[in-house]
ModelCIF file with pLDDT and N, C-alpha, C, O atoms, coordinates in Angstrom:
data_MODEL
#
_entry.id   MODEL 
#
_entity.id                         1 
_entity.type                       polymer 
_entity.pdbx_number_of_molecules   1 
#
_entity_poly.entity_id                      1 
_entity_poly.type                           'polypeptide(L)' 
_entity_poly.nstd_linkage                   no 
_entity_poly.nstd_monomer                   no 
_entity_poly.pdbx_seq_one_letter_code       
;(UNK)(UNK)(UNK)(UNK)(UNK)(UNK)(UNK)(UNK)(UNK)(UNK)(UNK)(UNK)(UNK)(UNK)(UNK)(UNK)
(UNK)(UNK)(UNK)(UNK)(UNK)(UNK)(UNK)(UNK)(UNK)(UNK)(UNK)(UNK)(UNK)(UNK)(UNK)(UNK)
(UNK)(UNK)(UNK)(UNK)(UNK)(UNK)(UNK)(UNK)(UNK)(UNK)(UNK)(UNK)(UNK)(UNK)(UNK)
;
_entity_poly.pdbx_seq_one_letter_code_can   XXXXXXXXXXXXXXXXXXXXXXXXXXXXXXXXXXXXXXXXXXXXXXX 
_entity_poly.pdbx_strand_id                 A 
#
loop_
_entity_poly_seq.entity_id 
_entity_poly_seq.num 
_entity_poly_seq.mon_id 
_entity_poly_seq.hetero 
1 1  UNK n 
1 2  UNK n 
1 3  UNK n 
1 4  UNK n 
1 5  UNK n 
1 6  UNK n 
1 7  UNK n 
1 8  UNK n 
1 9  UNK n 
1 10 UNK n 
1 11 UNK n 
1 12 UNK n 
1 13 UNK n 
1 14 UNK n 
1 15 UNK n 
1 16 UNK n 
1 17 UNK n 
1 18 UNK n 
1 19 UNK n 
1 20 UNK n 
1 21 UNK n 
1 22 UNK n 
1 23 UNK n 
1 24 UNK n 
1 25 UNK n 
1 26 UNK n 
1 27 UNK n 
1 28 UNK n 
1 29 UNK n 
1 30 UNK n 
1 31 UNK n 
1 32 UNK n 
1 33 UNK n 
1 34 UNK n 
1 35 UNK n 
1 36 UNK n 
1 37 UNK n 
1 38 UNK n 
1 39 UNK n 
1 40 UNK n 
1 41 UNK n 
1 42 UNK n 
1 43 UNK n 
1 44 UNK n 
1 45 UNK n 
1 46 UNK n 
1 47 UNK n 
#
_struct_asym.id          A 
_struct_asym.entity_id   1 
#
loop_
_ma_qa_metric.id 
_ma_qa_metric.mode 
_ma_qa_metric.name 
_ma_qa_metric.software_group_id 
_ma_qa_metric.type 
1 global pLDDT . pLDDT 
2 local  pLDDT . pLDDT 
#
_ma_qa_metric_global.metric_id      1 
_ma_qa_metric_global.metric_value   94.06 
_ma_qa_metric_global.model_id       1 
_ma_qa_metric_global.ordinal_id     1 
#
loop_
_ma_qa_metric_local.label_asym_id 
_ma_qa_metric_local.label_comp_id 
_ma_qa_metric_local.label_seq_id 
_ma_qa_metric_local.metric_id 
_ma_qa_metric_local.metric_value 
_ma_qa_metric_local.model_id 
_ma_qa_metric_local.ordinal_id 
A UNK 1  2 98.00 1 1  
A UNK 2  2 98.00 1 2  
A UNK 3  2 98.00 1 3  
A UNK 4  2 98.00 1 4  
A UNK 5  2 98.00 1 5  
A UNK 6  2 98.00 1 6  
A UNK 7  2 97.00 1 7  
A UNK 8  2 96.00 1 8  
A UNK 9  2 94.00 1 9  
A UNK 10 2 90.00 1 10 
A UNK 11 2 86.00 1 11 
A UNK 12 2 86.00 1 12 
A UNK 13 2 89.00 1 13 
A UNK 14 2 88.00 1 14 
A UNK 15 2 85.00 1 15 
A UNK 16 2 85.00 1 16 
A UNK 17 2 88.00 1 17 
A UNK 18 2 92.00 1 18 
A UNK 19 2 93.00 1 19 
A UNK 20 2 96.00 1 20 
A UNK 21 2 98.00 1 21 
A UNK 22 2 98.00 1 22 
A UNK 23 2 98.00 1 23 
A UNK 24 2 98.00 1 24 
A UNK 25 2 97.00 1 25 
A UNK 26 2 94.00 1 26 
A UNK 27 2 96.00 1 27 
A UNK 28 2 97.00 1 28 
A UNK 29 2 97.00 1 29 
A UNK 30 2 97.00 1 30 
A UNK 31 2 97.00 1 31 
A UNK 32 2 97.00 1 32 
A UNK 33 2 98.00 1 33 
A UNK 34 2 98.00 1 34 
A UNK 35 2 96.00 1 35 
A UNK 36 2 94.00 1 36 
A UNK 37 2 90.00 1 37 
A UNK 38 2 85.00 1 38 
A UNK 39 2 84.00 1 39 
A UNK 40 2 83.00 1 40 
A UNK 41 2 92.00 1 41 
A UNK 42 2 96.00 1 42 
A UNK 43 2 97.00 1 43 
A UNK 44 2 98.00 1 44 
A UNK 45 2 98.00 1 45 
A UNK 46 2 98.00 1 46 
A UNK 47 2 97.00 1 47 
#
loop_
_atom_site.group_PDB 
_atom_site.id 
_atom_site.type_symbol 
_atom_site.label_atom_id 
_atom_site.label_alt_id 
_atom_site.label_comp_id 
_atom_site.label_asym_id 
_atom_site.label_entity_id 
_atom_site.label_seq_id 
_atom_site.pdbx_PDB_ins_code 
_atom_site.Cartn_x 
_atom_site.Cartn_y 
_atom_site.Cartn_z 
_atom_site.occupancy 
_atom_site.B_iso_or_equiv 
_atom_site.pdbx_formal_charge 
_atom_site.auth_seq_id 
_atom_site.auth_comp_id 
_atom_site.auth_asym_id 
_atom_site.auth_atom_id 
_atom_site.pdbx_PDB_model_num 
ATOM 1   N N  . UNK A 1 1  ? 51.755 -73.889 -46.683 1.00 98.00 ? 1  UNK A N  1 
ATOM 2   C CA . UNK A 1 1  ? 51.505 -72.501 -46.999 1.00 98.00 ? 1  UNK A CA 1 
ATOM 3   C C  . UNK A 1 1  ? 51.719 -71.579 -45.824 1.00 98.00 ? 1  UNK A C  1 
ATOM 4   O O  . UNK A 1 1  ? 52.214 -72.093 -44.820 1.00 98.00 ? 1  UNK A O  1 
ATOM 5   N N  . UNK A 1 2  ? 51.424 -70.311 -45.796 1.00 98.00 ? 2  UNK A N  1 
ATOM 6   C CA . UNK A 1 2  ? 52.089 -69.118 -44.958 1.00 98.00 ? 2  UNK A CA 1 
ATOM 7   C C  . UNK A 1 2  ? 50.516 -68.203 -44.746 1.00 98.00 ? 2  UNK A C  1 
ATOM 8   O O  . UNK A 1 2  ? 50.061 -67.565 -45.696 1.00 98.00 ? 2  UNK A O  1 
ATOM 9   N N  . UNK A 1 3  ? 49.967 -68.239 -43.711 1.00 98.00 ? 3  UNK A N  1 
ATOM 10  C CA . UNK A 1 3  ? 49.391 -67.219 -43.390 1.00 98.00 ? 3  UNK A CA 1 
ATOM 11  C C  . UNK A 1 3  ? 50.074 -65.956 -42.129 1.00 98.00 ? 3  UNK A C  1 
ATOM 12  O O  . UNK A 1 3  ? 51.084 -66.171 -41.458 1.00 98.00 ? 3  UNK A O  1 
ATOM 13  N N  . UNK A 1 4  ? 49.077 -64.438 -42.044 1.00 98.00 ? 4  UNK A N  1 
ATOM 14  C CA . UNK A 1 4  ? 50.067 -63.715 -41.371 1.00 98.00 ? 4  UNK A CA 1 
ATOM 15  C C  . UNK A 1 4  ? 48.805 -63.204 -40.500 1.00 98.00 ? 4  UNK A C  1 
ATOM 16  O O  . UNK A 1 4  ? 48.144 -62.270 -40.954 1.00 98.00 ? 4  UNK A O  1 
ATOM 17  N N  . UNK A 1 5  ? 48.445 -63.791 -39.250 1.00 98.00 ? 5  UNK A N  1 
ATOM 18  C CA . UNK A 1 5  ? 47.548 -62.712 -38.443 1.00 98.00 ? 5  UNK A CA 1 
ATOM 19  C C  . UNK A 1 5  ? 47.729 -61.962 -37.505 1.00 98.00 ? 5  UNK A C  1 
ATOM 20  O O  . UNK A 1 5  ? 48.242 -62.256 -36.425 1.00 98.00 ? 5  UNK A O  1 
ATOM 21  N N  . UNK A 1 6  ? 47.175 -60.571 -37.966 1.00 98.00 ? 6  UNK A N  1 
ATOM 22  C CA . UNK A 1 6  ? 46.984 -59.270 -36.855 1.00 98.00 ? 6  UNK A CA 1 
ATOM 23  C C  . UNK A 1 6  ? 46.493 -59.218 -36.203 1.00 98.00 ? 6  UNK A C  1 
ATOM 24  O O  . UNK A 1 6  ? 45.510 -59.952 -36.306 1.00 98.00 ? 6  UNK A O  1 
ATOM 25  N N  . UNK A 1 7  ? 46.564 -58.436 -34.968 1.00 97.00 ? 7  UNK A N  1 
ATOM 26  C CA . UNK A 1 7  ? 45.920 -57.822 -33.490 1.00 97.00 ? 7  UNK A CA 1 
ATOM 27  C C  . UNK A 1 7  ? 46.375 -56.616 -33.474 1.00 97.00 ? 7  UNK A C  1 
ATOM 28  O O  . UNK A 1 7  ? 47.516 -56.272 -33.164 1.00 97.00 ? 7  UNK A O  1 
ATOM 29  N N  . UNK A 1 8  ? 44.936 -55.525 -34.018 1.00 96.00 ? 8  UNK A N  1 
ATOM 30  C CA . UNK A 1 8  ? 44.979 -54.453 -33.496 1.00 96.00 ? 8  UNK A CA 1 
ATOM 31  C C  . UNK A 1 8  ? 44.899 -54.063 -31.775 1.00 96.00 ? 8  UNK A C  1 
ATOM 32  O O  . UNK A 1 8  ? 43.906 -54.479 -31.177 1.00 96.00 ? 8  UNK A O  1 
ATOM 33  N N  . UNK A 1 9  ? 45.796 -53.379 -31.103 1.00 94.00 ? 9  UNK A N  1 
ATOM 34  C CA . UNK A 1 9  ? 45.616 -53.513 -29.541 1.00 94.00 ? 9  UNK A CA 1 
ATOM 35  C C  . UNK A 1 9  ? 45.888 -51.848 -29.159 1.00 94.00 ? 9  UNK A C  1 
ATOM 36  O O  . UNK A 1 9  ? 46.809 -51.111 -29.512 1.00 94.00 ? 9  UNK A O  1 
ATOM 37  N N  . UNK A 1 10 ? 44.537 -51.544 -28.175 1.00 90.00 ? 10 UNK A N  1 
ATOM 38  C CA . UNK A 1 10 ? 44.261 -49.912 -27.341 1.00 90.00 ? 10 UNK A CA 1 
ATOM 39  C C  . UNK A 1 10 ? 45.680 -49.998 -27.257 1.00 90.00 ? 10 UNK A C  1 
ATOM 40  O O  . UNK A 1 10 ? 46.375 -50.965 -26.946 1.00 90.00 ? 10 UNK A O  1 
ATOM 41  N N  . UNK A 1 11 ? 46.042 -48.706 -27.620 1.00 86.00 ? 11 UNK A N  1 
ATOM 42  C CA . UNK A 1 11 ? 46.979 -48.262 -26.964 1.00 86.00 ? 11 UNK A CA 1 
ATOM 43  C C  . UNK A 1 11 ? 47.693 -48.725 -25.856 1.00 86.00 ? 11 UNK A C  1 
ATOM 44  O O  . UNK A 1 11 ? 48.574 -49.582 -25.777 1.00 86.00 ? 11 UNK A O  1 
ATOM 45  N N  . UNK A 1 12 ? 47.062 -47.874 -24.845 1.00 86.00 ? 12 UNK A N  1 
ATOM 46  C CA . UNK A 1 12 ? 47.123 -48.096 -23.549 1.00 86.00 ? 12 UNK A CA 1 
ATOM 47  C C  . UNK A 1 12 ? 47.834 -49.505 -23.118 1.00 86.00 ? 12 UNK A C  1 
ATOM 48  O O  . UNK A 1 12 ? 48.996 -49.529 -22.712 1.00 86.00 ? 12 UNK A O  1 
ATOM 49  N N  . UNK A 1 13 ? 47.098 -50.570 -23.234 1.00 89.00 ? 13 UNK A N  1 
ATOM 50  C CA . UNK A 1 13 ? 47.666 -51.829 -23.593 1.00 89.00 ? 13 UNK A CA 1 
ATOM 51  C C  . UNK A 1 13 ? 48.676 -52.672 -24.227 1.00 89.00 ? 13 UNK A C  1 
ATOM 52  O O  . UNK A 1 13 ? 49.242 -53.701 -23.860 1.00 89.00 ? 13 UNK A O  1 
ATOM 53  N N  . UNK A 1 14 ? 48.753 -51.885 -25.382 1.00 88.00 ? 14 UNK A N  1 
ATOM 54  C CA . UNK A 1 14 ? 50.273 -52.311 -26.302 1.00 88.00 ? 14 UNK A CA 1 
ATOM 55  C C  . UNK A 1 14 ? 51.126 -51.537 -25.145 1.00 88.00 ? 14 UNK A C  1 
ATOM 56  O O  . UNK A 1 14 ? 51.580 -51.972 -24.086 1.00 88.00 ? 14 UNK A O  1 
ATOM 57  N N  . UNK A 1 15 ? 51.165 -50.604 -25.560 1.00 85.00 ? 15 UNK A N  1 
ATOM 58  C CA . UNK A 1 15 ? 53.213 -49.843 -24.957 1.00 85.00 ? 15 UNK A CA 1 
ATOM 59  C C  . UNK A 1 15 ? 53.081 -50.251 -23.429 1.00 85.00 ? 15 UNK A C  1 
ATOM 60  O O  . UNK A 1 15 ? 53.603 -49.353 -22.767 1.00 85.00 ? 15 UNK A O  1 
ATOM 61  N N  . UNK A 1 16 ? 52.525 -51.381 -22.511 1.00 85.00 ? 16 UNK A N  1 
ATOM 62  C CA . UNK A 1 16 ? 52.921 -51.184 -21.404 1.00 85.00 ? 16 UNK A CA 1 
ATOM 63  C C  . UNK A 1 16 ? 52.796 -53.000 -20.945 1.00 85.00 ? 16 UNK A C  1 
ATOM 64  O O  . UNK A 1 16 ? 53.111 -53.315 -19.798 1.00 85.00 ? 16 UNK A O  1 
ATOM 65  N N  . UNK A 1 17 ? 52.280 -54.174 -22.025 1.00 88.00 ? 17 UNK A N  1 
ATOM 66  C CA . UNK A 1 17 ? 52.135 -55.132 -21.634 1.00 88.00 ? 17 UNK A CA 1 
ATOM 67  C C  . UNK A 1 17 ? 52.317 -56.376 -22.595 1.00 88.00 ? 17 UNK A C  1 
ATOM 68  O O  . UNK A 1 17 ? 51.335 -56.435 -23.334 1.00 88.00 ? 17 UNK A O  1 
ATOM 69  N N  . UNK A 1 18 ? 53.101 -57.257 -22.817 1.00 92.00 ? 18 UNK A N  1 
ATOM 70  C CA . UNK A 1 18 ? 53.557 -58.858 -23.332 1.00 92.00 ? 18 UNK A CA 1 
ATOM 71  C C  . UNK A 1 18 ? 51.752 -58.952 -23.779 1.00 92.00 ? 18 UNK A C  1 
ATOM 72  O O  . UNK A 1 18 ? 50.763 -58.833 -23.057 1.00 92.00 ? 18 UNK A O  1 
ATOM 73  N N  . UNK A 1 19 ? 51.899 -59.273 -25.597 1.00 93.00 ? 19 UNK A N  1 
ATOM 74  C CA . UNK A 1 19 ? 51.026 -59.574 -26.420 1.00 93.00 ? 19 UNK A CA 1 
ATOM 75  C C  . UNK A 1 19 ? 51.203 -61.064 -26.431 1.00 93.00 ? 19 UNK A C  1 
ATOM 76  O O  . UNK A 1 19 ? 52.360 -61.473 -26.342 1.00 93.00 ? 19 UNK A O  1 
ATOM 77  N N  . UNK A 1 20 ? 50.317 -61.855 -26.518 1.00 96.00 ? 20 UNK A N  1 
ATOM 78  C CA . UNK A 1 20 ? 50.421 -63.114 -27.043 1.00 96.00 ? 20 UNK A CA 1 
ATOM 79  C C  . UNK A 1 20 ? 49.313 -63.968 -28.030 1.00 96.00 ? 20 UNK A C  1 
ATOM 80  O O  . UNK A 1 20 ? 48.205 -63.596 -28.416 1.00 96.00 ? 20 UNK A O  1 
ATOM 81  N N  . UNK A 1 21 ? 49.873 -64.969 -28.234 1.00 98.00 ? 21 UNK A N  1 
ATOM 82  C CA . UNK A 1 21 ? 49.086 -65.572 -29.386 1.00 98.00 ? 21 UNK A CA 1 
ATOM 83  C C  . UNK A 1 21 ? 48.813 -66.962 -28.888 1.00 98.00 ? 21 UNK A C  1 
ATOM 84  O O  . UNK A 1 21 ? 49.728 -67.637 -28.416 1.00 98.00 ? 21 UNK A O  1 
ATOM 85  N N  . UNK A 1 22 ? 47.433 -67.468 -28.987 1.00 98.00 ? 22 UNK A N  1 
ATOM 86  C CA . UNK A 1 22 ? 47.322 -68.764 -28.760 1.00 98.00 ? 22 UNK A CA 1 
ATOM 87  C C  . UNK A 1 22 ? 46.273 -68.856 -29.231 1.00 98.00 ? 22 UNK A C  1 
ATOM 88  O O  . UNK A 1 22 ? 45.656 -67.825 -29.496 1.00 98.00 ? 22 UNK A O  1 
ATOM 89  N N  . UNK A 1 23 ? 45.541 -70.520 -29.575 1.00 98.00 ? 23 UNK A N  1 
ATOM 90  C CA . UNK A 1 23 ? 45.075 -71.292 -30.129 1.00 98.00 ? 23 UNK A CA 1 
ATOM 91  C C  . UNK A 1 23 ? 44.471 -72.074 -29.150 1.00 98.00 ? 23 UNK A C  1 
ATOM 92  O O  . UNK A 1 23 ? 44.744 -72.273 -27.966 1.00 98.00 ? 23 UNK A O  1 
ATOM 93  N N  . UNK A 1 24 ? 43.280 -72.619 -30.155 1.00 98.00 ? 24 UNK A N  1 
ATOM 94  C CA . UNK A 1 24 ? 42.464 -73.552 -29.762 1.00 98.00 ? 24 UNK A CA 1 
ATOM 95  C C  . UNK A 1 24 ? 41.457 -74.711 -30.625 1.00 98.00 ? 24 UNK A C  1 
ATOM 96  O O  . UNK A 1 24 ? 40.942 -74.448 -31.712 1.00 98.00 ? 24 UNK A O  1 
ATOM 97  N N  . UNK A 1 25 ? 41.379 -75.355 -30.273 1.00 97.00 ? 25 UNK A N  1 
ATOM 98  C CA . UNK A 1 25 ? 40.431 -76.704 -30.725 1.00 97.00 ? 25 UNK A CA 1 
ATOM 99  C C  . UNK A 1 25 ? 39.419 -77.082 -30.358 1.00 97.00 ? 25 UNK A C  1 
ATOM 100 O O  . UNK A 1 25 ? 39.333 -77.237 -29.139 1.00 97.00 ? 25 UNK A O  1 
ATOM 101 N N  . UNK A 1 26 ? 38.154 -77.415 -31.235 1.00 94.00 ? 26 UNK A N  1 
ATOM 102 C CA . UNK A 1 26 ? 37.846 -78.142 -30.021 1.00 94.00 ? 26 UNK A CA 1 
ATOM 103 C C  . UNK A 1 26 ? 37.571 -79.208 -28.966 1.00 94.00 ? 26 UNK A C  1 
ATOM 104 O O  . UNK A 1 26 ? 37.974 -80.345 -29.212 1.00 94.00 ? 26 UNK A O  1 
ATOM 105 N N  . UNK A 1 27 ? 36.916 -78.971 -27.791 1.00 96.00 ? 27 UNK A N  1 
ATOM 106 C CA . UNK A 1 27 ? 37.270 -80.117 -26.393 1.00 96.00 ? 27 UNK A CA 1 
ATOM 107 C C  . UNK A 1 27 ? 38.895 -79.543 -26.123 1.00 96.00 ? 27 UNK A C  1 
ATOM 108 O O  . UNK A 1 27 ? 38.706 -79.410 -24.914 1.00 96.00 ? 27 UNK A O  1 
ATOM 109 N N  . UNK A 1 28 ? 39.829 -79.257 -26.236 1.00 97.00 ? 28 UNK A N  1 
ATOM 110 C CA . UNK A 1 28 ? 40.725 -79.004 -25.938 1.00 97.00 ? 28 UNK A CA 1 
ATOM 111 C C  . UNK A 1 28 ? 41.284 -77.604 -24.996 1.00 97.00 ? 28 UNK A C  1 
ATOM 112 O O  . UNK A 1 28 ? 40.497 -76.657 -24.997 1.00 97.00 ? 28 UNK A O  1 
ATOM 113 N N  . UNK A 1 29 ? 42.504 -77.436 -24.252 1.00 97.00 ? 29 UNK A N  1 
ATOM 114 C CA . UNK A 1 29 ? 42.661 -76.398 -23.556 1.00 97.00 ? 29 UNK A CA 1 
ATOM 115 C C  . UNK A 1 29 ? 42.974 -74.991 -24.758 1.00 97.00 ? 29 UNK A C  1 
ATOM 116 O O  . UNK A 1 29 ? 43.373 -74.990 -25.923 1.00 97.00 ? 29 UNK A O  1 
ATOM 117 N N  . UNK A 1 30 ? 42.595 -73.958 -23.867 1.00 97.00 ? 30 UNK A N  1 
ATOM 118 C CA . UNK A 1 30 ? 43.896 -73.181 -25.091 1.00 97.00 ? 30 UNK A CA 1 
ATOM 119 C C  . UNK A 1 30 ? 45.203 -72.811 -24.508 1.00 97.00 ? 30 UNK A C  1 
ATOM 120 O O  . UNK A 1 30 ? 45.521 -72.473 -23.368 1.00 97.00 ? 30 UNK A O  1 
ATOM 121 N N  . UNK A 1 31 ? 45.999 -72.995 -25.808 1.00 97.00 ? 31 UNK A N  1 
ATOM 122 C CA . UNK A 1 31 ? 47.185 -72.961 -25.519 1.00 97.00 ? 31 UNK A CA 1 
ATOM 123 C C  . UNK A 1 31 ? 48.374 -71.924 -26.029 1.00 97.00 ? 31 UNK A C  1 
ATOM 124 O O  . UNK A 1 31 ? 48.370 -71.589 -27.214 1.00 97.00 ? 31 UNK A O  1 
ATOM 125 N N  . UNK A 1 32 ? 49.010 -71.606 -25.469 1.00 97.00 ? 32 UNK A N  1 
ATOM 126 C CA . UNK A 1 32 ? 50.060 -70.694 -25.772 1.00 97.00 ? 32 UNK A CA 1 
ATOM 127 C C  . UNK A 1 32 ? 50.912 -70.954 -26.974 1.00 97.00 ? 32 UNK A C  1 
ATOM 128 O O  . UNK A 1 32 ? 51.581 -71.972 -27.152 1.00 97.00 ? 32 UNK A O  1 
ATOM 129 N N  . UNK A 1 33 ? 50.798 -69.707 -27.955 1.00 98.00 ? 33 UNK A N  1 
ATOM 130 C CA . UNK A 1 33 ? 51.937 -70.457 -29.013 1.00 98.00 ? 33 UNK A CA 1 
ATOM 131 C C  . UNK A 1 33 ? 52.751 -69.407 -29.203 1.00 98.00 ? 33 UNK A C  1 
ATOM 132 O O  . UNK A 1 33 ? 53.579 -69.649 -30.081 1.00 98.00 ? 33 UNK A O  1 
ATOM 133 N N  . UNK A 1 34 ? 52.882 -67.952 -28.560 1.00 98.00 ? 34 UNK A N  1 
ATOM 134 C CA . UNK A 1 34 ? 54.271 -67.336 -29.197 1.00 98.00 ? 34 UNK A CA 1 
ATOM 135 C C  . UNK A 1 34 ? 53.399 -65.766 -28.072 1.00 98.00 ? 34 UNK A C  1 
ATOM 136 O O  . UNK A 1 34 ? 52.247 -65.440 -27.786 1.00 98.00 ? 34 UNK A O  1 
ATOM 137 N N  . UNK A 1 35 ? 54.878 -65.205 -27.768 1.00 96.00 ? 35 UNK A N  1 
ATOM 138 C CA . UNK A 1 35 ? 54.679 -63.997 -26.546 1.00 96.00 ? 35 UNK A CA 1 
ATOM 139 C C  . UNK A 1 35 ? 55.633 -63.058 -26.870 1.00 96.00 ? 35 UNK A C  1 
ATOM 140 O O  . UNK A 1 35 ? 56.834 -63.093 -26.605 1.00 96.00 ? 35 UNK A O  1 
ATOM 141 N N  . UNK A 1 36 ? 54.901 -62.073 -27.565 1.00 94.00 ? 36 UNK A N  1 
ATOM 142 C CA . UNK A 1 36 ? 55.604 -60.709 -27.673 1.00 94.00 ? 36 UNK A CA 1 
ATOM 143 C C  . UNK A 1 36 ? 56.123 -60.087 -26.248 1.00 94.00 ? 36 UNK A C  1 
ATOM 144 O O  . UNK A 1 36 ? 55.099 -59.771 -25.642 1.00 94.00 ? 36 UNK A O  1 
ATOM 145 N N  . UNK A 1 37 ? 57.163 -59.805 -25.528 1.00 90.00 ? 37 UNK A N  1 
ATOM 146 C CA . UNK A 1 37 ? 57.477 -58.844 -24.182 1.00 90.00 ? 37 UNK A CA 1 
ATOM 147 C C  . UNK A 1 37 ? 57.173 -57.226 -24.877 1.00 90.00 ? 37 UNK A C  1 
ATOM 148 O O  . UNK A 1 37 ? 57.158 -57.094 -26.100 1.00 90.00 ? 37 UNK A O  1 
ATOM 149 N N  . UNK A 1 38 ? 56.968 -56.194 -24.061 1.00 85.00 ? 38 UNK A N  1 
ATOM 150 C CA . UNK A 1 38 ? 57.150 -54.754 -23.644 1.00 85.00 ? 38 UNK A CA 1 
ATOM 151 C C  . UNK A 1 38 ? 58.195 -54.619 -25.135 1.00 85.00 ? 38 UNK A C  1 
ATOM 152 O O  . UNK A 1 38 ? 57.851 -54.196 -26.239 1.00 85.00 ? 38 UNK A O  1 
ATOM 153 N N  . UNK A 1 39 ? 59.604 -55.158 -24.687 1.00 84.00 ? 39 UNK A N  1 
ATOM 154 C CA . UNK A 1 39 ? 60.563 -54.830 -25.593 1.00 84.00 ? 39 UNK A CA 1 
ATOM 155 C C  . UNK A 1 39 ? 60.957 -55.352 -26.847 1.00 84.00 ? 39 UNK A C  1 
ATOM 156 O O  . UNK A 1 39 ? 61.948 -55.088 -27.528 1.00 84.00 ? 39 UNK A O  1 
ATOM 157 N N  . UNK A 1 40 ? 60.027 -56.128 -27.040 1.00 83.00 ? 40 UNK A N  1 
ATOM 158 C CA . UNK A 1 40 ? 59.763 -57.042 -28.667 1.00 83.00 ? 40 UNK A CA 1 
ATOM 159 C C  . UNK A 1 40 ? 60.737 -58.120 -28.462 1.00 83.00 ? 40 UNK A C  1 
ATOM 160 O O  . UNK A 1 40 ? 61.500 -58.272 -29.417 1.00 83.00 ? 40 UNK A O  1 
ATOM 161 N N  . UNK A 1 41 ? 60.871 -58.727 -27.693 1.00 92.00 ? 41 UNK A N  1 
ATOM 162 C CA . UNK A 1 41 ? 61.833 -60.343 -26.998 1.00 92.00 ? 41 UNK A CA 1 
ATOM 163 C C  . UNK A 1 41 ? 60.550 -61.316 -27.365 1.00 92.00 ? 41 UNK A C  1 
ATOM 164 O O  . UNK A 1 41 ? 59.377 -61.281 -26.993 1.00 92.00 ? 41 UNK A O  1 
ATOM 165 N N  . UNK A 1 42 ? 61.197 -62.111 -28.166 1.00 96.00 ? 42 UNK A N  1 
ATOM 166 C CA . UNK A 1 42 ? 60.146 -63.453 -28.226 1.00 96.00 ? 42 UNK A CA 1 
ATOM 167 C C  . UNK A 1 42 ? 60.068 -64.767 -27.790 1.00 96.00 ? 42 UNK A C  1 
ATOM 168 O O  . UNK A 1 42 ? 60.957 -65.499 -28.226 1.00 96.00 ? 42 UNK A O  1 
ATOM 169 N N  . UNK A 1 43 ? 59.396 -65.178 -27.182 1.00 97.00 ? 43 UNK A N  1 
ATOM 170 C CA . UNK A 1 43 ? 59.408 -66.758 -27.226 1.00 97.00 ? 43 UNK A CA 1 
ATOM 171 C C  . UNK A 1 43 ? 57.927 -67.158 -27.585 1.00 97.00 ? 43 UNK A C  1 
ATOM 172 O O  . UNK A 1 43 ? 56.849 -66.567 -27.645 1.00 97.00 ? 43 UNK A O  1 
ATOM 173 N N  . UNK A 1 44 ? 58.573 -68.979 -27.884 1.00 98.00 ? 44 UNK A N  1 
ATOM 174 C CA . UNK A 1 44 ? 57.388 -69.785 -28.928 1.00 98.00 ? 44 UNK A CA 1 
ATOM 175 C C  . UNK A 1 44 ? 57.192 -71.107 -28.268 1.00 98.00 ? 44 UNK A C  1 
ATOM 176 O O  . UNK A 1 44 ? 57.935 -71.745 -27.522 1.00 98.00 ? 44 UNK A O  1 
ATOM 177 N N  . UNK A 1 45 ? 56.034 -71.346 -28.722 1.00 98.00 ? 45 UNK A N  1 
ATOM 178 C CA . UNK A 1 45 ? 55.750 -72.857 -27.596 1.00 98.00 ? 45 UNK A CA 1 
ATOM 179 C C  . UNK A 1 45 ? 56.937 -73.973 -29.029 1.00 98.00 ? 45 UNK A C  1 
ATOM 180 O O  . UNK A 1 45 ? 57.402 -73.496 -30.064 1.00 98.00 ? 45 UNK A O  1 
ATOM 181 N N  . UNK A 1 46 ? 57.039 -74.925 -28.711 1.00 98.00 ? 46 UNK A N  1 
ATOM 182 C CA . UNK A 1 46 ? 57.946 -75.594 -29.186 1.00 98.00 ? 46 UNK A CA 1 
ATOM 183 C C  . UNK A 1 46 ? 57.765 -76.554 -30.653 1.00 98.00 ? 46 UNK A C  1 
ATOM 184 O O  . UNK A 1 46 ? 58.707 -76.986 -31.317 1.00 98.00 ? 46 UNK A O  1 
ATOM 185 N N  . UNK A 1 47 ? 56.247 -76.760 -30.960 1.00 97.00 ? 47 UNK A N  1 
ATOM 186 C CA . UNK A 1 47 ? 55.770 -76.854 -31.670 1.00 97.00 ? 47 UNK A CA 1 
ATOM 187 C C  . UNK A 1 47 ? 55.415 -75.850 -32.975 1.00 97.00 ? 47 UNK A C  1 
ATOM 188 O O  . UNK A 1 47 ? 54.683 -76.250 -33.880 1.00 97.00 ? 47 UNK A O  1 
#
């Protein structure tokens, strides 16, 4: 199935800095899974 989650983000914060998304478990680290840049360029952890 397909879920879709949001992050409302201050202002200030959006138009000037790389959003990202990560996850966690637990006992486990958290980890990086996908990085919005400034200019909407993406990368994704590989999984």
């Amino acid at each position: 199935g397909s879920l879709r989650l949001s992050c409302v983000v201050s202002g200030s914060l959006f138009s000037s800095n790389s959003v990202s998304w990560y996850r966690q478990v637990p006992g486990k680290e958290r980890e990086v899974v996908a990085v919005s840049d400034v200019g909407g360029a993406a990368d994704y952890a590989d999984f």
